[in-house]
C-alpha atoms as a PDB file:
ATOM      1  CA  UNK A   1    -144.496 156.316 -22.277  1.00  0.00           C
ATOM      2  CA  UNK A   2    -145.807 159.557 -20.877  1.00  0.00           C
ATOM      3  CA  UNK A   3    -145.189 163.163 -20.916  1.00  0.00           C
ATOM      4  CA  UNK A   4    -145.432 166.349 -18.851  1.00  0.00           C
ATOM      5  CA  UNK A   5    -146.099 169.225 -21.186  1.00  0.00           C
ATOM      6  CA  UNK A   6    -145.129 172.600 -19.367  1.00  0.00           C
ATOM      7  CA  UNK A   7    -144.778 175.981 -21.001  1.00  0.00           C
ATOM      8  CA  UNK A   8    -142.923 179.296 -21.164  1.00  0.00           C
ATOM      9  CA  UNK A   9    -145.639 181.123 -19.298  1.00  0.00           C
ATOM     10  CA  UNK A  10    -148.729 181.085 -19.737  1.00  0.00           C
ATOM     11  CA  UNK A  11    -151.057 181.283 -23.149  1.00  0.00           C
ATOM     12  CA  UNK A  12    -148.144 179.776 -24.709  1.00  0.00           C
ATOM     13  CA  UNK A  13    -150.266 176.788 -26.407  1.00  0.00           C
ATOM     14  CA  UNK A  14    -149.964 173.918 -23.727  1.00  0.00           C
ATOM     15  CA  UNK A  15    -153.359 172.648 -24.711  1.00  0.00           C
ATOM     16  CA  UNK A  16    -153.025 173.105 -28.140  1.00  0.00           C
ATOM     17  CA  UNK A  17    -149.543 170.814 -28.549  1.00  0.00           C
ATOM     18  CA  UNK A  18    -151.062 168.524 -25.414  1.00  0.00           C
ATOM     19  CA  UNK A  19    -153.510 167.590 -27.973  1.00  0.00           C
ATOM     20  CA  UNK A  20    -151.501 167.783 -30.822  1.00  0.00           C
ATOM     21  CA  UNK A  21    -149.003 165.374 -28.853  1.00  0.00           C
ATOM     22  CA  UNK A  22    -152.301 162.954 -28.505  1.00  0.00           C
ATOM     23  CA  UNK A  23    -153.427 162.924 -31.776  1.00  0.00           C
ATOM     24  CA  UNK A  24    -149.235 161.710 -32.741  1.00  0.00           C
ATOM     25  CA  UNK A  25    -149.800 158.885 -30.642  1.00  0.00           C
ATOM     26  CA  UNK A  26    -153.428 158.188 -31.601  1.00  0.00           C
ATOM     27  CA  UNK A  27    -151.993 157.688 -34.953  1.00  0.00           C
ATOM     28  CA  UNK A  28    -149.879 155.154 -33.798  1.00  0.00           C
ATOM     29  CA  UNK A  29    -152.640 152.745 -32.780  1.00  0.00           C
ATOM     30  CA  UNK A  30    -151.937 153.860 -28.791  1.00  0.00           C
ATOM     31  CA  UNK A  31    -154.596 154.282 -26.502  1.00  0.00           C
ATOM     32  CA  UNK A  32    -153.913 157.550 -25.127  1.00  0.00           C
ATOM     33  CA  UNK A  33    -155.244 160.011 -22.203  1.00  0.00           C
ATOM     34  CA  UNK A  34    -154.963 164.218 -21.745  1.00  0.00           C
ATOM     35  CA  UNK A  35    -154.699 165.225 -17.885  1.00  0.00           C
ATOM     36  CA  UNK A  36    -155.047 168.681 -16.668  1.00  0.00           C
ATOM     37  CA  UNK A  37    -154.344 167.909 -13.100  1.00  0.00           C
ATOM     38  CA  UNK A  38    -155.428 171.899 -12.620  1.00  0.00           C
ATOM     39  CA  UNK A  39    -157.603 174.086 -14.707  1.00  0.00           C
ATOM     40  CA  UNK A  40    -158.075 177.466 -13.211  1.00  0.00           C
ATOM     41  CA  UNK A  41    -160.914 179.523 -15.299  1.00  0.00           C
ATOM     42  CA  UNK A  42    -162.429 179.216 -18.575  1.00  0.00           C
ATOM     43  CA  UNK A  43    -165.462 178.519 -19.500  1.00  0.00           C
ATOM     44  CA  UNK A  44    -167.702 175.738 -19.035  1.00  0.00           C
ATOM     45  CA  UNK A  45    -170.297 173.929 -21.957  1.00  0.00           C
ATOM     46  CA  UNK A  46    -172.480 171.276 -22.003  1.00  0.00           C
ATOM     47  CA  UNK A  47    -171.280 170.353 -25.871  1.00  0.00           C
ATOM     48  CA  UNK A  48    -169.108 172.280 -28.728  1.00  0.00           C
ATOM     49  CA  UNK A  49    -172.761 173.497 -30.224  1.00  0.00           C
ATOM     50  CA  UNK A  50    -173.947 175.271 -27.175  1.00  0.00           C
ATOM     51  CA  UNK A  51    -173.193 178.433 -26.014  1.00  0.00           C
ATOM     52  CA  UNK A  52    -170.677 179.154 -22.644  1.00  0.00           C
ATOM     53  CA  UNK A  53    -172.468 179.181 -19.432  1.00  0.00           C
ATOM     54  CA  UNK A  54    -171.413 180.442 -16.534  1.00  0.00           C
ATOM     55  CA  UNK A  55    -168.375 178.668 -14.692  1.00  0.00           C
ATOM     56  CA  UNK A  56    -168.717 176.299 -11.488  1.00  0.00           C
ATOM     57  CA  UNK A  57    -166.154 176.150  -9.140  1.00  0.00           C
ATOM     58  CA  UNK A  58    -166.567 172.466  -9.002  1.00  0.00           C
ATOM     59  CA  UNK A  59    -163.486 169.687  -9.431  1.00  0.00           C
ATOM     60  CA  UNK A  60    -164.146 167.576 -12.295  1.00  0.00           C
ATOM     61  CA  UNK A  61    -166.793 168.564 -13.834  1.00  0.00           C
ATOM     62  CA  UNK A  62    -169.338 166.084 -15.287  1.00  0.00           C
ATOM     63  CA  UNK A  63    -170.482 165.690 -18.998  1.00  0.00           C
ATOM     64  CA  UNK A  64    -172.847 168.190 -19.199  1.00  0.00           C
ATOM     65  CA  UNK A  65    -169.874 170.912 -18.461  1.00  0.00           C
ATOM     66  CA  UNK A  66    -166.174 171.350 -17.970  1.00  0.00           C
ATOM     67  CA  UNK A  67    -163.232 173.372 -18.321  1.00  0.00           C
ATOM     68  CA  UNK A  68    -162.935 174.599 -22.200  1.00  0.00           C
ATOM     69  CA  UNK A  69    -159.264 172.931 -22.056  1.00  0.00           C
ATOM     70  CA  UNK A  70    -160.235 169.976 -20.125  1.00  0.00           C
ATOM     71  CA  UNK A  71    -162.689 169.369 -23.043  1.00  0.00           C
ATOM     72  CA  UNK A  72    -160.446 169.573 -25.865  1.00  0.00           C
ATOM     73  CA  UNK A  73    -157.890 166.788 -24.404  1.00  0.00           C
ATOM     74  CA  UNK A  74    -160.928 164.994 -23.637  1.00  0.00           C
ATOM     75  CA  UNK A  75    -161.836 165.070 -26.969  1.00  0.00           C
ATOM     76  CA  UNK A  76    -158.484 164.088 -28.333  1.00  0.00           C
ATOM     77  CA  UNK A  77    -158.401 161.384 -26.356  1.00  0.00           C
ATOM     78  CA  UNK A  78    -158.881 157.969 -27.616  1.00  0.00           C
ATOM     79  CA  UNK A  79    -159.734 156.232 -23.842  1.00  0.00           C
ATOM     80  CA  UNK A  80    -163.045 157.835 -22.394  1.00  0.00           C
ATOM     81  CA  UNK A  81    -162.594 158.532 -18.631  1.00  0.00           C
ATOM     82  CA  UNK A  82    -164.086 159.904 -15.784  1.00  0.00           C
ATOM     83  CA  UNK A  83    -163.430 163.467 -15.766  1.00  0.00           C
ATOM     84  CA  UNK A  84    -162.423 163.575 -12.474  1.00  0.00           C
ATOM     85  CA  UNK A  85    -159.609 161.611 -13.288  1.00  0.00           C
ATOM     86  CA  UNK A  86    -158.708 163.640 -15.750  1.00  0.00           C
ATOM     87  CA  UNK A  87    -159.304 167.346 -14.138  1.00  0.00           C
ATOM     88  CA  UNK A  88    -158.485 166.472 -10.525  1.00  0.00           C
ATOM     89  CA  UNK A  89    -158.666 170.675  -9.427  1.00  0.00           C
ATOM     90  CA  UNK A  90    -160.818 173.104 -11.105  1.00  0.00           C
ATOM     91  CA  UNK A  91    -161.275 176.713  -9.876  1.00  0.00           C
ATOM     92  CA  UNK A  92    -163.315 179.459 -11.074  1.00  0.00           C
ATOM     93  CA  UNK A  93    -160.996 182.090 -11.273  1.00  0.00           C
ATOM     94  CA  UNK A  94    -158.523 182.752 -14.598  1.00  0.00           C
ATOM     95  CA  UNK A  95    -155.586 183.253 -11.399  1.00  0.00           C
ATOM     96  CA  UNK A  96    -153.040 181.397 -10.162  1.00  0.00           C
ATOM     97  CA  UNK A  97    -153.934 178.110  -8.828  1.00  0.00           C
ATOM     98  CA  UNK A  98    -152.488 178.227  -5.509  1.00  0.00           C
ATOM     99  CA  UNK A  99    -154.649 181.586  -5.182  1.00  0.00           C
ATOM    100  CA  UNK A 100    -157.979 179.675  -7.224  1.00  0.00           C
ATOM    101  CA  UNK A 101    -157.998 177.233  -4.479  1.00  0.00           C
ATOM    102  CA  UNK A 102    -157.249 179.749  -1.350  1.00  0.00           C
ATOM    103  CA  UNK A 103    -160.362 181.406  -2.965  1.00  0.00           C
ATOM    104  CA  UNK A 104    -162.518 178.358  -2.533  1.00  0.00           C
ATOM    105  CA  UNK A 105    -160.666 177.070   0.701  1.00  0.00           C
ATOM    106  CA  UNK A 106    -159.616 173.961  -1.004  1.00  0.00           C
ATOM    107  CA  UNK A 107    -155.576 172.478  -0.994  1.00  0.00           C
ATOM    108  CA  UNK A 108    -154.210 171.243  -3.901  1.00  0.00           C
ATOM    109  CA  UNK A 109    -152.785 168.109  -2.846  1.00  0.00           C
ATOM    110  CA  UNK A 110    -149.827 166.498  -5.230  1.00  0.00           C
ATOM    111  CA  UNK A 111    -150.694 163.099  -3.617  1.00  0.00           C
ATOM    112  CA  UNK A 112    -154.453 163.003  -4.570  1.00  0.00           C
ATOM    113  CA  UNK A 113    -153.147 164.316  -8.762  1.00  0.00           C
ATOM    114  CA  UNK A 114    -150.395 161.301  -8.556  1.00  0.00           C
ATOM    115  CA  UNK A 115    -153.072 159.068  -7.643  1.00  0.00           C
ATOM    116  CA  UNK A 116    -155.432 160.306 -10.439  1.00  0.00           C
ATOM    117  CA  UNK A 117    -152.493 160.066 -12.953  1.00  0.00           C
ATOM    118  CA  UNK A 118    -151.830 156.320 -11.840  1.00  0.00           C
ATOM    119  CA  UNK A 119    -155.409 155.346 -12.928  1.00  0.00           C
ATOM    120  CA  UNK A 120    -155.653 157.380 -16.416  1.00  0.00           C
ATOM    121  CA  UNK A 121    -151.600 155.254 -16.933  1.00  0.00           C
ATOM    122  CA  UNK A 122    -153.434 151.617 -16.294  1.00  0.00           C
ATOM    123  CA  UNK A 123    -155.863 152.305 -19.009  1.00  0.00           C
ATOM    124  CA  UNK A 124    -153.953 153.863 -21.506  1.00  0.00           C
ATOM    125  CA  UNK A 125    -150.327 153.548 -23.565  1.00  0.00           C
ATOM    126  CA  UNK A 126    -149.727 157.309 -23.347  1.00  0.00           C
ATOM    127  CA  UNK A 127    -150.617 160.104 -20.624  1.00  0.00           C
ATOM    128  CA  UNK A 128    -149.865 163.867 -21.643  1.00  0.00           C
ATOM    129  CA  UNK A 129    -150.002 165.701 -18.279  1.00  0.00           C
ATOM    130  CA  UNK A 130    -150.216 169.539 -19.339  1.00  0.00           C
ATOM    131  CA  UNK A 131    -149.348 171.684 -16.605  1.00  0.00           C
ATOM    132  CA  UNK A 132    -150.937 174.603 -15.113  1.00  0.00           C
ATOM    133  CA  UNK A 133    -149.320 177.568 -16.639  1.00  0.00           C
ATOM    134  CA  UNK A 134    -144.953 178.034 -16.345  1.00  0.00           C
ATOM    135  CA  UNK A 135    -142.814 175.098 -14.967  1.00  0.00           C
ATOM    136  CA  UNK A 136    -142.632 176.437 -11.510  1.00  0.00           C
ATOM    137  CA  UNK A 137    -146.574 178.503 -10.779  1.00  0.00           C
ATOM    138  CA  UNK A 138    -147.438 177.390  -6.807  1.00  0.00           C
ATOM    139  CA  UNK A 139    -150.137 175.094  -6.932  1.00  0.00           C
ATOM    140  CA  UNK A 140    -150.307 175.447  -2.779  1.00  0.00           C
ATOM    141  CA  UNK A 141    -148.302 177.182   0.051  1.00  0.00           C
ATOM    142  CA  UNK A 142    -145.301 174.949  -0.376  1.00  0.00           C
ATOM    143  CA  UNK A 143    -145.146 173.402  -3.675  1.00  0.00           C
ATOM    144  CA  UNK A 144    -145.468 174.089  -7.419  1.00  0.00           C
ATOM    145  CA  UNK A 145    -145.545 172.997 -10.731  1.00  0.00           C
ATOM    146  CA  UNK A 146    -142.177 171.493 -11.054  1.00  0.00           C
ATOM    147  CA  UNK A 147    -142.491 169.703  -7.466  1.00  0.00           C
ATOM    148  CA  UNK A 148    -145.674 167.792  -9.258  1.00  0.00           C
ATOM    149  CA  UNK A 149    -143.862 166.803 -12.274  1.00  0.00           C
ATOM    150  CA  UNK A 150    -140.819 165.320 -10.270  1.00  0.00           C
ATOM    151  CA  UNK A 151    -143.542 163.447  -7.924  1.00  0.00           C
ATOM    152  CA  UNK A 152    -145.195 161.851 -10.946  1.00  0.00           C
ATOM    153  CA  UNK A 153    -141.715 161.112 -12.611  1.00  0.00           C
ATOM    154  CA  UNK A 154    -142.450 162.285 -16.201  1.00  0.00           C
ATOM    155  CA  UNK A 155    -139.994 163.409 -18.848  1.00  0.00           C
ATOM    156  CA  UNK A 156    -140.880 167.107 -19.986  1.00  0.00           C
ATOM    157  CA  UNK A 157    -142.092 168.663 -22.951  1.00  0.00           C
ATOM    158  CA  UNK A 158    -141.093 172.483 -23.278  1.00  0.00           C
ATOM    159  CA  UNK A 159    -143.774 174.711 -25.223  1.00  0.00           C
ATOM    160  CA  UNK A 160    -141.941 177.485 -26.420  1.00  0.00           C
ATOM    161  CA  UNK A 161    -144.011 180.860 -26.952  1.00  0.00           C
ATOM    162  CA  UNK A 162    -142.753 182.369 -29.831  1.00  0.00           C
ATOM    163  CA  UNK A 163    -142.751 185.817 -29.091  1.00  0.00           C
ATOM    164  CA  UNK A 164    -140.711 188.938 -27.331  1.00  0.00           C
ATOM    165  CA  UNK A 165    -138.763 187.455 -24.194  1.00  0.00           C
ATOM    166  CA  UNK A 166    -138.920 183.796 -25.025  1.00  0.00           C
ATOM    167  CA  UNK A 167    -134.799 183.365 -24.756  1.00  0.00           C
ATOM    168  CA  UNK A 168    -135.052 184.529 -21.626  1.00  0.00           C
ATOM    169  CA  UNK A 169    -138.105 182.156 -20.450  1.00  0.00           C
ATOM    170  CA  UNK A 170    -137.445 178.917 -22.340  1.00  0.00           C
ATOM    171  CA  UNK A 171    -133.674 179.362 -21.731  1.00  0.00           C
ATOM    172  CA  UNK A 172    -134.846 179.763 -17.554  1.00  0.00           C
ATOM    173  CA  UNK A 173    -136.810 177.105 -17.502  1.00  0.00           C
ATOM    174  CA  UNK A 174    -134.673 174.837 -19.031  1.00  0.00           C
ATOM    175  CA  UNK A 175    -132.460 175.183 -16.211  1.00  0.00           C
ATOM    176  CA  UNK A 176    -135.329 174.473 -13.737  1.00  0.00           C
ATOM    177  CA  UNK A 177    -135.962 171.673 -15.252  1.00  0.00           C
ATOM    178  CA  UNK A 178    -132.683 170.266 -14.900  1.00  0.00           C
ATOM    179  CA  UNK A 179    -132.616 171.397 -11.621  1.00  0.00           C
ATOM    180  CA  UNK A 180    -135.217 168.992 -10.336  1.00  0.00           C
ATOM    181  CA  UNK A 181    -132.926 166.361 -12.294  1.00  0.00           C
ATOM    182  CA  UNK A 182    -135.755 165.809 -15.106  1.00  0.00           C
ATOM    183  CA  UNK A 183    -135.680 164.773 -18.328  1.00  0.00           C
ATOM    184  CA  UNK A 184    -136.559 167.533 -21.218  1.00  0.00           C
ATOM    185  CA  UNK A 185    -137.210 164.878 -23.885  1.00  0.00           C
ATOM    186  CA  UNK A 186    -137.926 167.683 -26.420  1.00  0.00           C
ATOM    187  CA  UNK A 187    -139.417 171.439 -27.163  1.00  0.00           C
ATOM    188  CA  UNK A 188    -142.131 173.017 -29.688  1.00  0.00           C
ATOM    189  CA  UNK A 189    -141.698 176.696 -31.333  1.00  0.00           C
ATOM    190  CA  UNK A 190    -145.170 177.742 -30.912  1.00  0.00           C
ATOM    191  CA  UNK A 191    -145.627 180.591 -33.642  1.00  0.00           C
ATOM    192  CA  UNK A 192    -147.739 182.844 -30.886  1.00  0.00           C
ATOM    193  CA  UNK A 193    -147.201 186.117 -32.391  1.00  0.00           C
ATOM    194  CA  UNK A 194    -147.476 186.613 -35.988  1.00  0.00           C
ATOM    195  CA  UNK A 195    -145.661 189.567 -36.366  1.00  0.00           C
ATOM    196  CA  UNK A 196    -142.749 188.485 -34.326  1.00  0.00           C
ATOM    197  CA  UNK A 197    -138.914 189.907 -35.381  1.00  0.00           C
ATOM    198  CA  UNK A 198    -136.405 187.799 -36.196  1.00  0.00           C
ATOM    199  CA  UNK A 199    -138.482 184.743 -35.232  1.00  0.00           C
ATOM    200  CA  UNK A 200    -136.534 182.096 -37.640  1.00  0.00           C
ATOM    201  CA  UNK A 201    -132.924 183.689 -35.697  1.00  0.00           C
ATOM    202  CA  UNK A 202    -134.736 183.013 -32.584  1.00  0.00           C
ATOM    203  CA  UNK A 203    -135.879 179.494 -33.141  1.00  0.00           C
ATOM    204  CA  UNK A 204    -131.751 179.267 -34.108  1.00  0.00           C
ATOM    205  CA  UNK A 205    -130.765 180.837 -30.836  1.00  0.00           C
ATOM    206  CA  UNK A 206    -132.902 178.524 -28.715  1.00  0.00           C
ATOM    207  CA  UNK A 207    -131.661 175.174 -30.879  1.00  0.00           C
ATOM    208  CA  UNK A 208    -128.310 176.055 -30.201  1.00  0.00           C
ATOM    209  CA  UNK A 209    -128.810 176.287 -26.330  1.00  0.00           C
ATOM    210  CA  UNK A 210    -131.052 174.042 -25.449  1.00  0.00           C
ATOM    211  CA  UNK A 211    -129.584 170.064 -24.915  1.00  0.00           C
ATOM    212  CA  UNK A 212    -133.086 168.034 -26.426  1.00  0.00           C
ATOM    213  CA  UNK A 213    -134.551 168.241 -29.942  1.00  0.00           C
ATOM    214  CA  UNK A 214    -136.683 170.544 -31.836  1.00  0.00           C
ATOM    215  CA  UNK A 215    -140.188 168.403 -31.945  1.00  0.00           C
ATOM    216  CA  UNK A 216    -141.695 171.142 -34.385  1.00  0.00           C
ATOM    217  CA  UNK A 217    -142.518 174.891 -35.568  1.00  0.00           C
ATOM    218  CA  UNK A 218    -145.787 175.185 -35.310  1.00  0.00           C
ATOM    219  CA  UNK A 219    -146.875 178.439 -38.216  1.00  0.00           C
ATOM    220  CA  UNK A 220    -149.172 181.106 -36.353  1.00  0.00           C
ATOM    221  CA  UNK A 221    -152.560 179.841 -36.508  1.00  0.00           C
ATOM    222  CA  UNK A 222    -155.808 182.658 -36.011  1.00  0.00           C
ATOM    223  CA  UNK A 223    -157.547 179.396 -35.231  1.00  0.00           C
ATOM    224  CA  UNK A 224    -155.853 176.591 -33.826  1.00  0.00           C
ATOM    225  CA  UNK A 225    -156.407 173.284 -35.067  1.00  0.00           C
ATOM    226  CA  UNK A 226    -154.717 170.431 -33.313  1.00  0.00           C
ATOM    227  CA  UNK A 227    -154.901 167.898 -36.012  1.00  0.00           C
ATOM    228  CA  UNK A 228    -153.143 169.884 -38.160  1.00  0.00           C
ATOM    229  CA  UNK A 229    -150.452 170.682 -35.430  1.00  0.00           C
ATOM    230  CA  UNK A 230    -149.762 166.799 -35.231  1.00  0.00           C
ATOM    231  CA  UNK A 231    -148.876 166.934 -38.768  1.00  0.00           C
ATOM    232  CA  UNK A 232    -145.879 169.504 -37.692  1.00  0.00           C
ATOM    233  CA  UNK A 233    -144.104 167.418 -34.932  1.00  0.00           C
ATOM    234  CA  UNK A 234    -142.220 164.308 -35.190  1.00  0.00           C
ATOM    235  CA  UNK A 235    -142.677 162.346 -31.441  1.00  0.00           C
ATOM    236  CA  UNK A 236    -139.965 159.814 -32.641  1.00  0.00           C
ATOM    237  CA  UNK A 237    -137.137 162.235 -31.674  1.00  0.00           C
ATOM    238  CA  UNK A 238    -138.987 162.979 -29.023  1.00  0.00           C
ATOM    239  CA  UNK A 239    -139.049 159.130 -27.512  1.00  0.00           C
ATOM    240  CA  UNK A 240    -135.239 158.561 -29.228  1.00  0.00           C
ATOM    241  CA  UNK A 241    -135.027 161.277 -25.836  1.00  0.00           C
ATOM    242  CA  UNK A 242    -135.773 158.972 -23.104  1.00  0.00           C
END
């Protein structure tokens, strides 16, 4: 029982309900994993009371410093791995990944993340995979997001950015997702913009049109606490899904 956790676009909250979506299962009594297959920029740390430092271009990153996102699944997961595992591709620069790795002449190979993800699923019940911003961002010259998610055969988990243009993206990538004949087992409102119009009419909209349940609202939070978001989302309907 794993999940892919894609997004609207990017800065949409992946990490946030990735973690949420661990501490659900946690609760359960499941031993459970986060995977960011590919982190491109952010900052590294050697532990949450130290300050940033500057960031390596390096590929999984040991314990004295990694990827602030690759840290916080770390840290809501209940199975300590090597973070290699974990954070197969890490780049230096906040760009696309495809364009990270031309950067630092390294390929992005699907094959070597499947292999990575096969480990972290023998040593745990549950996997959340959070993809590298949207559903379909190039991770090399010929293949993207959506292409790794089909390869490693995962039902999908839509993270909805509550904000202007979010029919238009969630409604978009729903269809991409069906296209590569996956499973959306379920999407999260993610309250992104505070101030958004008509946000409860929107949430309507998008429950009306898309074919899987509504896992949760999550409220606009100035600072996000994932503990708190797993108290907002109900992973039964999401596993009634598959």
């Amino acid at each position: 029982m794993s999940y892919f956790v894609t997004g609207t676009d990017t800065n949409v909250g992946k990490t946030l309900i990735s973690c949420a979506l661990l501490e659900c299962f946690a609760a359960q009594g499941l031993h459970v994993i986060g995977m960011k297959p590919v982190a491109a920029g952010g900052s590294l740390r050697s532990n949450g009371d130290t300050p940033d430092v500057p960031l390596a271009s390096a590929a999984g990153c040991d314990a004295s410093g990694r990827n602030e996102d690759v840290n916080l699944l770390a840290a809501a997961s209940t199975v300590q791995v090597d973070l290699e595992l974990i954070n197969p591709y890490h780049f230096a620069s906040a760009i696309a990944p495809h364009l990270a790795a031309q950067q630092e002449n390294i390929y992005i190979d699907l094959a070597h993340i499947v292999a990575s993800f096969n480990a972290l699923q023998a040593l745990a019940d549950v996997v959340i995979v959070e993809g590298a911003g949207g559903f379909i961002v190039p991770l090399n010259d010929t293949q993207d997001s959506g292409d790794l998610a089909v390869q490693l055969g995962l039902p999908i988990i839509l993270v909805v950015g509550m904000r202007l243009g979010c029919l238009n993206h969630a409604l978009l990538t729903m269809q991409a997702i069906a296209a590569r004949g996956l499973t959306l087992a379920g999407w999260v409102a993610n309250c992104v913009d505070e101030n958004m119009a008509m946000r409860e009419e929107n949430i309507t909209a998008l429950q009306q049109r898309i074919a899987a349940p509504l896992l949760g609202i999550i409220p606009f939070q100035a600072q996000p606490d994932a503990r708190y978001v797993a108290t907002c989302l109900s992973v039964a309907s999401c596993a009634a899904r598959i």
